[in-house]
N, C-alpha and C. Protein backbone atom coordinates (compact mmCIF):
# COMPACT_ATOMS: atom_id res chain seq x y z
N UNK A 1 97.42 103.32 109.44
CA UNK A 1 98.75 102.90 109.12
C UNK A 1 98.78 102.09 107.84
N UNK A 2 98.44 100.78 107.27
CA UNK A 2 98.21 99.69 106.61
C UNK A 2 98.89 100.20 105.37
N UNK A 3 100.09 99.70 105.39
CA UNK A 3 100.95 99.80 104.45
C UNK A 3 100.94 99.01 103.28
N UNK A 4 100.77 99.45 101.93
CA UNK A 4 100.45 98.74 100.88
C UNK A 4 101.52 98.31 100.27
N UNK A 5 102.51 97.24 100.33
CA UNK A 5 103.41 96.78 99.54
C UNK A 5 103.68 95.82 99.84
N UNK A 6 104.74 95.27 98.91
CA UNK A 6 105.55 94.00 99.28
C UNK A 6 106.96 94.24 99.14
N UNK A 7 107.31 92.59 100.18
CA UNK A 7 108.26 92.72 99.75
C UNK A 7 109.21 93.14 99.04
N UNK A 8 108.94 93.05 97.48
CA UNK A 8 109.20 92.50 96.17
C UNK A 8 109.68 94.19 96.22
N UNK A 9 109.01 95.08 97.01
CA UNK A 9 108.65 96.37 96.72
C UNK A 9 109.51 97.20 97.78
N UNK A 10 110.04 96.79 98.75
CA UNK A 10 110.86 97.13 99.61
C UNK A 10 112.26 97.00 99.51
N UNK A 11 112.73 95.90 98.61
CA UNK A 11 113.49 95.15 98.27
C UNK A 11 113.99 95.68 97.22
N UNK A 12 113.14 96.55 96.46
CA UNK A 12 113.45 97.50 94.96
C UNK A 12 113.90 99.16 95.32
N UNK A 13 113.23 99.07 96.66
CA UNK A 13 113.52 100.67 97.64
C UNK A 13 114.72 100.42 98.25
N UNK A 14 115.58 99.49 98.37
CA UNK A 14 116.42 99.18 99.03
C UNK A 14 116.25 99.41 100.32
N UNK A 15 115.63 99.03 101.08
CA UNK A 15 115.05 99.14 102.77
C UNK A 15 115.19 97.47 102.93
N UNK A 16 115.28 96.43 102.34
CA UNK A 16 115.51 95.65 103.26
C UNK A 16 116.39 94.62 102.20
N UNK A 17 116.80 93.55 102.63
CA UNK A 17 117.87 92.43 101.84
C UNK A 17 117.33 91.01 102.03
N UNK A 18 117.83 90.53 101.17
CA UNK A 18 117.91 88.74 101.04
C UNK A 18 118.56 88.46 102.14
N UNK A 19 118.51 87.49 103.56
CA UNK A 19 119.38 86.70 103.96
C UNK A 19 119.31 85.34 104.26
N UNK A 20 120.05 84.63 104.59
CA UNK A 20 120.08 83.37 104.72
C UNK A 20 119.33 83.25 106.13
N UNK A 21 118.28 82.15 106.64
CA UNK A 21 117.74 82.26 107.40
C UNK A 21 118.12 81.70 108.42
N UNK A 22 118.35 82.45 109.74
CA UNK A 22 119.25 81.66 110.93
C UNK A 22 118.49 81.44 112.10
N UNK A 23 118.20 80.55 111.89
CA UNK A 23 117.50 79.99 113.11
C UNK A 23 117.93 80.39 114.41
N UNK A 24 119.00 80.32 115.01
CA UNK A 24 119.31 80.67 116.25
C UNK A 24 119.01 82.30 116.04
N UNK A 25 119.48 83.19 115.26
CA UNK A 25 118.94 84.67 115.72
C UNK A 25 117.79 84.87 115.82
N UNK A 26 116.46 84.09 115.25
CA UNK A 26 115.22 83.88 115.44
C UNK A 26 114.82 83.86 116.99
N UNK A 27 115.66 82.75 117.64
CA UNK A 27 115.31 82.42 118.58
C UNK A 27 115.97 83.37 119.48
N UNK A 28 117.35 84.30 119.27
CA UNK A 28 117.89 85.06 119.99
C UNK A 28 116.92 86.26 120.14
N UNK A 29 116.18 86.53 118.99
CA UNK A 29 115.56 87.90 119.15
C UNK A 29 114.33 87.47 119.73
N UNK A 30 113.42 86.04 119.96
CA UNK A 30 112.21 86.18 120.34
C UNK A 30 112.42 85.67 122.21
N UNK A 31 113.62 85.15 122.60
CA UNK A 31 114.25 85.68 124.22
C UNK A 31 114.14 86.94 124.43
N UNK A 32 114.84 87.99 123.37
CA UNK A 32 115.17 88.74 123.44
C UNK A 32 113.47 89.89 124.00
N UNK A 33 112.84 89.46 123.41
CA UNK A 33 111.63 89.83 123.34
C UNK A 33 110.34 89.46 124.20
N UNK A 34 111.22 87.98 124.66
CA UNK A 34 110.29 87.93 125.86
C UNK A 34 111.15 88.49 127.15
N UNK A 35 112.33 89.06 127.37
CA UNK A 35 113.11 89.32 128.01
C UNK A 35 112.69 91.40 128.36
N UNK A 36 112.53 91.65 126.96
CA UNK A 36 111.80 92.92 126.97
C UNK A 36 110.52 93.16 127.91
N UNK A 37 109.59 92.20 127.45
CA UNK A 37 108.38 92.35 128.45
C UNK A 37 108.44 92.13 129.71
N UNK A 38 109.60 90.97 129.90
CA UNK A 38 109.68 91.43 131.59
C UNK A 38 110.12 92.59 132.24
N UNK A 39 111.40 93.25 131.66
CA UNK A 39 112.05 94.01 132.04
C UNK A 39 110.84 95.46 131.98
N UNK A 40 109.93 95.47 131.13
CA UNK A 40 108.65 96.38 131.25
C UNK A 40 107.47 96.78 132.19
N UNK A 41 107.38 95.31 132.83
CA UNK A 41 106.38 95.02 133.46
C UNK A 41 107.42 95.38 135.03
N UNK A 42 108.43 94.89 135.46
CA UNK A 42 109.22 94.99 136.18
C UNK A 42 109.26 96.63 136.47
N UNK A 43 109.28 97.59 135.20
CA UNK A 43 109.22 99.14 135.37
C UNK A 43 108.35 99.66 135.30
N UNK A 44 107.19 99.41 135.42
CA UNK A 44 106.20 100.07 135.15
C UNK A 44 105.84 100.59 136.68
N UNK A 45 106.09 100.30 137.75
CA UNK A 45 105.46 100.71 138.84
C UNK A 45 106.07 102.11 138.56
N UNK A 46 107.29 102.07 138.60
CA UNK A 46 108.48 103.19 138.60
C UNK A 46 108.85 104.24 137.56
N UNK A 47 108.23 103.90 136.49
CA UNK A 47 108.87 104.91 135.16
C UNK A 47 108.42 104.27 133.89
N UNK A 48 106.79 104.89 133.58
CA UNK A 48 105.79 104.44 132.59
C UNK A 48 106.46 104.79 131.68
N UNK A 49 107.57 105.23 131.02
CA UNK A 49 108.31 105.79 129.65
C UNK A 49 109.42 104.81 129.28
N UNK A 50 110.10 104.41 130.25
CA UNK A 50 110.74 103.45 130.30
C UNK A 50 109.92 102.07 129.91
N UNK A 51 109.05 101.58 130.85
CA UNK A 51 107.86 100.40 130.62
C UNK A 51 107.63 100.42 129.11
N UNK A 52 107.20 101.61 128.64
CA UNK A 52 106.24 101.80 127.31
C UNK A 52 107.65 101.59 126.32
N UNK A 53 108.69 102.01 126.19
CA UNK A 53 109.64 101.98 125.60
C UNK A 53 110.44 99.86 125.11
N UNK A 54 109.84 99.46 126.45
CA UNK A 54 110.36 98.19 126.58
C UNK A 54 109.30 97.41 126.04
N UNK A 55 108.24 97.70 125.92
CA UNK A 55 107.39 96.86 125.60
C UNK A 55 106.97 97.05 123.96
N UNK A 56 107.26 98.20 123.82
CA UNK A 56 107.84 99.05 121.73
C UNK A 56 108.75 98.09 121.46
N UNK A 57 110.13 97.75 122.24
CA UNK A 57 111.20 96.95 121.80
C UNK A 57 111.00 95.16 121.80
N UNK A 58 109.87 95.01 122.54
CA UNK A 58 109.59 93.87 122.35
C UNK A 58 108.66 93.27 121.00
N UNK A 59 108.06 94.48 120.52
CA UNK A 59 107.44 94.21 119.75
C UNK A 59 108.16 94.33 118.47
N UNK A 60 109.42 94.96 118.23
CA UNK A 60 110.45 95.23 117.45
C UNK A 60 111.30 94.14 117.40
N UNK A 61 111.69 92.94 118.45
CA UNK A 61 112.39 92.25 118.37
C UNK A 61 111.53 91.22 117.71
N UNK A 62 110.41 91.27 117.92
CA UNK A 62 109.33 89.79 117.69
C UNK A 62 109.46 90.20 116.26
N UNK A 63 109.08 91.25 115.65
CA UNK A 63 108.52 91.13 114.05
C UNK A 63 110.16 91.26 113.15
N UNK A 64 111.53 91.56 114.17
CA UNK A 64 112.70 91.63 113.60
C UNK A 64 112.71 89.56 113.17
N UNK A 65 112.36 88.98 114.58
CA UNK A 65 112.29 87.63 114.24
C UNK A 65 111.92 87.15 113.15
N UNK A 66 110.35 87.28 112.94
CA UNK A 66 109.20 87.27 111.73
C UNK A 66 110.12 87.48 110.56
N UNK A 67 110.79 88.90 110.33
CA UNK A 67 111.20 89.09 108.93
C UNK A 67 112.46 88.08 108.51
N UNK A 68 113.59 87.75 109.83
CA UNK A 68 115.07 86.74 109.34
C UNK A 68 114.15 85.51 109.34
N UNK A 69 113.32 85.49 109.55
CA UNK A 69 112.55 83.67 109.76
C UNK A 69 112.48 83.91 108.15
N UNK A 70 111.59 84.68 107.59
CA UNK A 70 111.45 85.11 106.29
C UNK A 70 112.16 85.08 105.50
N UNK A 71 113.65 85.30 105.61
CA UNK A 71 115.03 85.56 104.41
C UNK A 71 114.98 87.11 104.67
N UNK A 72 114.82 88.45 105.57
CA UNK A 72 115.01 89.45 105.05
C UNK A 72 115.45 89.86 106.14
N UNK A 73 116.22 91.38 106.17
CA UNK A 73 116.56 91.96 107.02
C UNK A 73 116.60 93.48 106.58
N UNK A 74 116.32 94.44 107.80
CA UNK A 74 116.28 96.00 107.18
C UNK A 74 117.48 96.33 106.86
N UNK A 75 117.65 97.19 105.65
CA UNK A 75 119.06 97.78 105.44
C UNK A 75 119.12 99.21 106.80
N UNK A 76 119.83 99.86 106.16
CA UNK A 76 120.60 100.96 107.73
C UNK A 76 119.23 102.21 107.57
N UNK A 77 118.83 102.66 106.59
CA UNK A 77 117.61 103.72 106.89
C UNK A 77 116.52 103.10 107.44
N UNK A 78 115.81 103.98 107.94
CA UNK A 78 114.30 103.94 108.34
C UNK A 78 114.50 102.29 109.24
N UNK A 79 115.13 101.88 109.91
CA UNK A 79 114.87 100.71 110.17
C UNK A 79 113.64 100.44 110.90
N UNK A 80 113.45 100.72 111.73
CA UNK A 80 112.30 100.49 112.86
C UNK A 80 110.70 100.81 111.67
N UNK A 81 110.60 102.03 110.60
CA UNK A 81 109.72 102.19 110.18
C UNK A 81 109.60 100.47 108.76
N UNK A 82 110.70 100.12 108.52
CA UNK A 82 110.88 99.74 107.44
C UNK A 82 110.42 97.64 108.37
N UNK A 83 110.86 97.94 109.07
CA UNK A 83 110.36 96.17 109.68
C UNK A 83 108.67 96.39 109.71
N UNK A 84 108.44 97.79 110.65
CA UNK A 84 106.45 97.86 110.67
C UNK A 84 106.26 97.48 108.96
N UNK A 85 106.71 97.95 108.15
CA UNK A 85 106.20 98.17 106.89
C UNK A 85 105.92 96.69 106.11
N UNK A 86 107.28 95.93 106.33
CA UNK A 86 107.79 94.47 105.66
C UNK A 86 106.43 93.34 106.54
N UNK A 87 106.56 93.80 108.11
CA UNK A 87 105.13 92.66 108.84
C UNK A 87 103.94 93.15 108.47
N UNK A 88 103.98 94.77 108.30
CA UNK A 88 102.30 95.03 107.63
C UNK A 88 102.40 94.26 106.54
N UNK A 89 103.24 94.22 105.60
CA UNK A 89 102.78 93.44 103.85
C UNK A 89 103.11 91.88 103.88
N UNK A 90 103.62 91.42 104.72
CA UNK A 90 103.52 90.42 105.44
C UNK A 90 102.87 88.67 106.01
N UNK A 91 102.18 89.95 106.81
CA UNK A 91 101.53 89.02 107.83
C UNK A 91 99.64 89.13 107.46
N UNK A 92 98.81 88.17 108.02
CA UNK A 92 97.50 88.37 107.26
C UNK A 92 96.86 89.00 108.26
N UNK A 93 95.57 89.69 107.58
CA UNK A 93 94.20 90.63 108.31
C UNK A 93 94.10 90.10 109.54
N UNK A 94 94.21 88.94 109.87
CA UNK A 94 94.13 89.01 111.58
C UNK A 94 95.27 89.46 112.35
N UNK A 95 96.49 90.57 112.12
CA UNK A 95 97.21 91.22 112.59
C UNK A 95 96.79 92.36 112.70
N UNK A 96 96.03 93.09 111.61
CA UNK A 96 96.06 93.86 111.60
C UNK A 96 95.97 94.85 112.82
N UNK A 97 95.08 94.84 113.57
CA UNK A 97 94.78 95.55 114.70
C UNK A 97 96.30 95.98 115.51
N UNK A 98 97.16 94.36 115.97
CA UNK A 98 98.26 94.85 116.63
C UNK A 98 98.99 95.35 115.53
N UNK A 99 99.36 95.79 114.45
CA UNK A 99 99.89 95.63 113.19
C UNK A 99 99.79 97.52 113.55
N UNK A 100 98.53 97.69 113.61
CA UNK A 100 98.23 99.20 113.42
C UNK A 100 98.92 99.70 115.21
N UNK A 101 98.72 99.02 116.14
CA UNK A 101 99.10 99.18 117.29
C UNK A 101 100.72 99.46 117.81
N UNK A 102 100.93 98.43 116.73
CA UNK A 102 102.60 98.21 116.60
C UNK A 102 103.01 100.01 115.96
N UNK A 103 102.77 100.16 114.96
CA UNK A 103 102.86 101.47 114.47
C UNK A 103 102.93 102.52 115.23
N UNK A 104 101.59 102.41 115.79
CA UNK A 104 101.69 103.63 116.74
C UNK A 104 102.49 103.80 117.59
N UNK A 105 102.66 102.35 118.33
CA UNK A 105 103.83 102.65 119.52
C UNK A 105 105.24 103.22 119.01
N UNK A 106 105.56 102.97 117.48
CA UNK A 106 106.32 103.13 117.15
C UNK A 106 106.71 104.44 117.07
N UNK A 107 105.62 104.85 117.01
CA UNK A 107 105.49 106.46 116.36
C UNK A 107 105.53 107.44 118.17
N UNK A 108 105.02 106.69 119.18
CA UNK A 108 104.99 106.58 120.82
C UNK A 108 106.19 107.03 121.16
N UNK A 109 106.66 106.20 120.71
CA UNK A 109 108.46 105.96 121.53
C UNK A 109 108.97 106.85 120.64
N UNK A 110 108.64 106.88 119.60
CA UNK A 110 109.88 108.33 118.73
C UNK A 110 109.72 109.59 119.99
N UNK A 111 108.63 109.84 119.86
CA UNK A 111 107.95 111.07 120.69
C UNK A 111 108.81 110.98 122.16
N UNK A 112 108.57 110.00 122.79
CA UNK A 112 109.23 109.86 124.60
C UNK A 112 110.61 110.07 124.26
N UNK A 113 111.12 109.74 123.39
CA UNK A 113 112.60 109.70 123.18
C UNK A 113 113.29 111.01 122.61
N UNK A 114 112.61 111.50 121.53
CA UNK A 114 112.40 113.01 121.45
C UNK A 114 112.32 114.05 121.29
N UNK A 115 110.98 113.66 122.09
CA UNK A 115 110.40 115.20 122.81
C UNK A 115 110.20 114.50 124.18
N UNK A 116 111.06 114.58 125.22
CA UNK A 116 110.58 113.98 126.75
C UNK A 116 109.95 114.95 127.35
N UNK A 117 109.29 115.94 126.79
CA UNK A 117 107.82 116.28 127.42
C UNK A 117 106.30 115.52 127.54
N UNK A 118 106.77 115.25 126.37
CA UNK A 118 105.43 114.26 126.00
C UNK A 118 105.02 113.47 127.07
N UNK A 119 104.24 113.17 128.39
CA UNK A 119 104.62 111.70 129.17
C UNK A 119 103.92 110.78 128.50
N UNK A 120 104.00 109.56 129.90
CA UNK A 120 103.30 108.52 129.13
C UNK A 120 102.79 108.09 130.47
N UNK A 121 100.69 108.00 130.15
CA UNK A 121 100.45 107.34 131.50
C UNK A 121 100.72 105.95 131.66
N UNK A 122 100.67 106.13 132.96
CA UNK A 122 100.14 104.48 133.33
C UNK A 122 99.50 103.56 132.62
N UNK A 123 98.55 104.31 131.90
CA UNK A 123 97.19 103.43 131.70
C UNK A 123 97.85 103.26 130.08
N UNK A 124 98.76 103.61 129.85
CA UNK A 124 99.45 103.57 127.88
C UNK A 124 100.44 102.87 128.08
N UNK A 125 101.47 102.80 129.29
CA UNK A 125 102.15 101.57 129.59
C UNK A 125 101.30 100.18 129.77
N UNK A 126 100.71 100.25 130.54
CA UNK A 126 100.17 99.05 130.53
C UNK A 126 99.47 98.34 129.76
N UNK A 127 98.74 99.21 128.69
CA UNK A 127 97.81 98.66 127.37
C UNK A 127 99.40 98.33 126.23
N UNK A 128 100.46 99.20 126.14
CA UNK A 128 101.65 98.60 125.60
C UNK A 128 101.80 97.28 126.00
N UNK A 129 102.00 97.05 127.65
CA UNK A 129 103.02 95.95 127.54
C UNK A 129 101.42 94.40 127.32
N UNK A 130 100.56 94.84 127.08
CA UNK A 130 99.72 94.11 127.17
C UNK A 130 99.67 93.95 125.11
N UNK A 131 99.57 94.47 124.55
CA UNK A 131 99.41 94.43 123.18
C UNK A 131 101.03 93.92 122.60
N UNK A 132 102.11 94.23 123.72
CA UNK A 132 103.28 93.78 122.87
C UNK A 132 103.07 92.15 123.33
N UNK A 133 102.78 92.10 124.64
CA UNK A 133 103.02 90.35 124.91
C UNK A 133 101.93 89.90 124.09
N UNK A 134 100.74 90.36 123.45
CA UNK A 134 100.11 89.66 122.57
C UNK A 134 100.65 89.52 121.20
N UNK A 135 101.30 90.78 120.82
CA UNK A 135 102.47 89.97 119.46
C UNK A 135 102.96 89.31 119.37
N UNK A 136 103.80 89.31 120.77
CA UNK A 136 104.75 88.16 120.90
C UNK A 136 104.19 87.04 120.83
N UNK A 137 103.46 86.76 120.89
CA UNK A 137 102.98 85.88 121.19
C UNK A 137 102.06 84.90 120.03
N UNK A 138 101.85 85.92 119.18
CA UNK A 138 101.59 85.92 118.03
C UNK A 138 102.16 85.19 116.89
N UNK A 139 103.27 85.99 117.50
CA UNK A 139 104.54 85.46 116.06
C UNK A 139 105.01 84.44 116.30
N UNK A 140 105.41 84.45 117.64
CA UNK A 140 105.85 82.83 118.34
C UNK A 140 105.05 81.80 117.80
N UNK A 141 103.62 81.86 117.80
CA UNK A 141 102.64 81.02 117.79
C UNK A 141 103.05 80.89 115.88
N UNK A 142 103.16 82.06 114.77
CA UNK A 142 103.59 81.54 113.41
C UNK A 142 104.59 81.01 113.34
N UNK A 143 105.81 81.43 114.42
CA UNK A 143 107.04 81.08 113.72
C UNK A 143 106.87 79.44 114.02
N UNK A 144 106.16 78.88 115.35
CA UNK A 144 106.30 77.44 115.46
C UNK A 144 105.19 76.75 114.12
N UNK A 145 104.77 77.65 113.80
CA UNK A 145 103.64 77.03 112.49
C UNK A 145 104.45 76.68 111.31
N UNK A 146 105.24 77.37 111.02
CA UNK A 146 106.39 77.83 109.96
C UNK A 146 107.24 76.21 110.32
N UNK A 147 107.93 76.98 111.39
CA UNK A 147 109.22 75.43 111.87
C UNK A 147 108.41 75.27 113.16
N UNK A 148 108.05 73.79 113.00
CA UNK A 148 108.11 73.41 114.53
C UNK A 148 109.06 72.87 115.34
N UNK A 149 109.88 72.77 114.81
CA UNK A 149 111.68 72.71 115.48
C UNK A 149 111.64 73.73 116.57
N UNK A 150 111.41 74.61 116.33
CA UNK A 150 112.02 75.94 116.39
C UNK A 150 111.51 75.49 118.11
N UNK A 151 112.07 76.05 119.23
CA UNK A 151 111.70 75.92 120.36
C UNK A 151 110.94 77.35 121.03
N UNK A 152 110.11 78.18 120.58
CA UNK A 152 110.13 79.40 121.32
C UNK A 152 108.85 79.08 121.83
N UNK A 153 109.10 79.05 123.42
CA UNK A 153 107.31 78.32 124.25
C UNK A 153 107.74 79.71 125.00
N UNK A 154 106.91 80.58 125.35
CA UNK A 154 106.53 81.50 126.65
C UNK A 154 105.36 81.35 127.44
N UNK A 155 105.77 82.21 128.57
CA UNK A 155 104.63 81.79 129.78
C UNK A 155 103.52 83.14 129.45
C-alpha cells in the first residue's frame, strides 16, 4: 500500500481541504469509533460481514478524527481511499503495519459490499475487529499527545 505523498500533495489534487479544527467532531468521531467496535464485536457471533464492515468503519472514523485534529478534511471523491492516503503520509513508521492493514480492509469491505459473494470468515472478522480497536487506540493515544484536553479514554 504505502502511499508516497503529502499533504501539500493531496491538497494540490484537490482530495482534501483546509479546515478549522473542531475539537468536539474529533471527539464525536472517536465515540463514534469506539461505538463501531462494539457494535462489531456484538455481530460477530451472527454475521462476520457485517462485524468486518464495523470494525473497517471504526477504523475510518479514528483516522477521519486524526485528519480534522490536523486542519483537513476529504473533499467528495475517493473519500475513504483519500483519508487511507492523507494517515499513510501522515502518521510515522510505527503505523505502518495497521496503516497497510487499514488499506486492505478498505479494499475488504469494497468487495463484501460489492460483490456479496465474496464471504468473510470468522477468523477475518475477528483479526478486523482486533487491528481496528488497535488503531483506535492508537490515534486516541496521539490525539491525547497532540491535546491533552481532549478527553478520549477507552476501555
Amino acid at each position: 500500500m504505502i502511499y508516497k505523498e503529502s499533504a501539500e500533495n493531496l491538497l494540490k489534487e484537490g482530495l482534501i481541504k483546509r479546515c478549522p479544527i473542531d475539537e468536539k467532531a474529533v471527539l464525536n468521531l472517536m465515540e463514534r469509533a469506539r461505538k463501531d467496535i462494539k457494535t462489531a464485536r456484538r455481530n460477530l457471533s451472527e454475521d462476520e460481514d457485517c462485524a468486518y464492515s464495523y470494525a473497517y468503519n471504526s477504523m475510518l472514523h479514528s483516522a477521519l478524527a486524526f485528519m480534522m485534529a490536523e486542519g483537513f478534511r476529504p473533499e467528495v471523491k475517493d473519500k475513504h481511499l483519500t483519508v487511507v492516503r492523507f494517515a499513510a503520509s501522515a502518521l510515522d513508521a510505527e503505523f505502518k503495519r495497521l496503516l497497510n492493514d487499514y488499506d486492505f480492509m478498505r479494499r475488504k469491505r469494497h468487495r463484501l459490499v460489492y460483490e456479496p459473494d465474496i464471504p468473510c470468515s470468522k477468523e477475518e472478522a475477528k483479526h478486523a475487529i482486533h487491528t481496528a480497536t488497535e488503531f483506535m487506540n492508537a490515534i486516541s493515544t496521539l490525539l491525547r499527545k497532540k491535546n491533552p484536553q481532549l478527553e478520549i479514554y477507552f476501555k
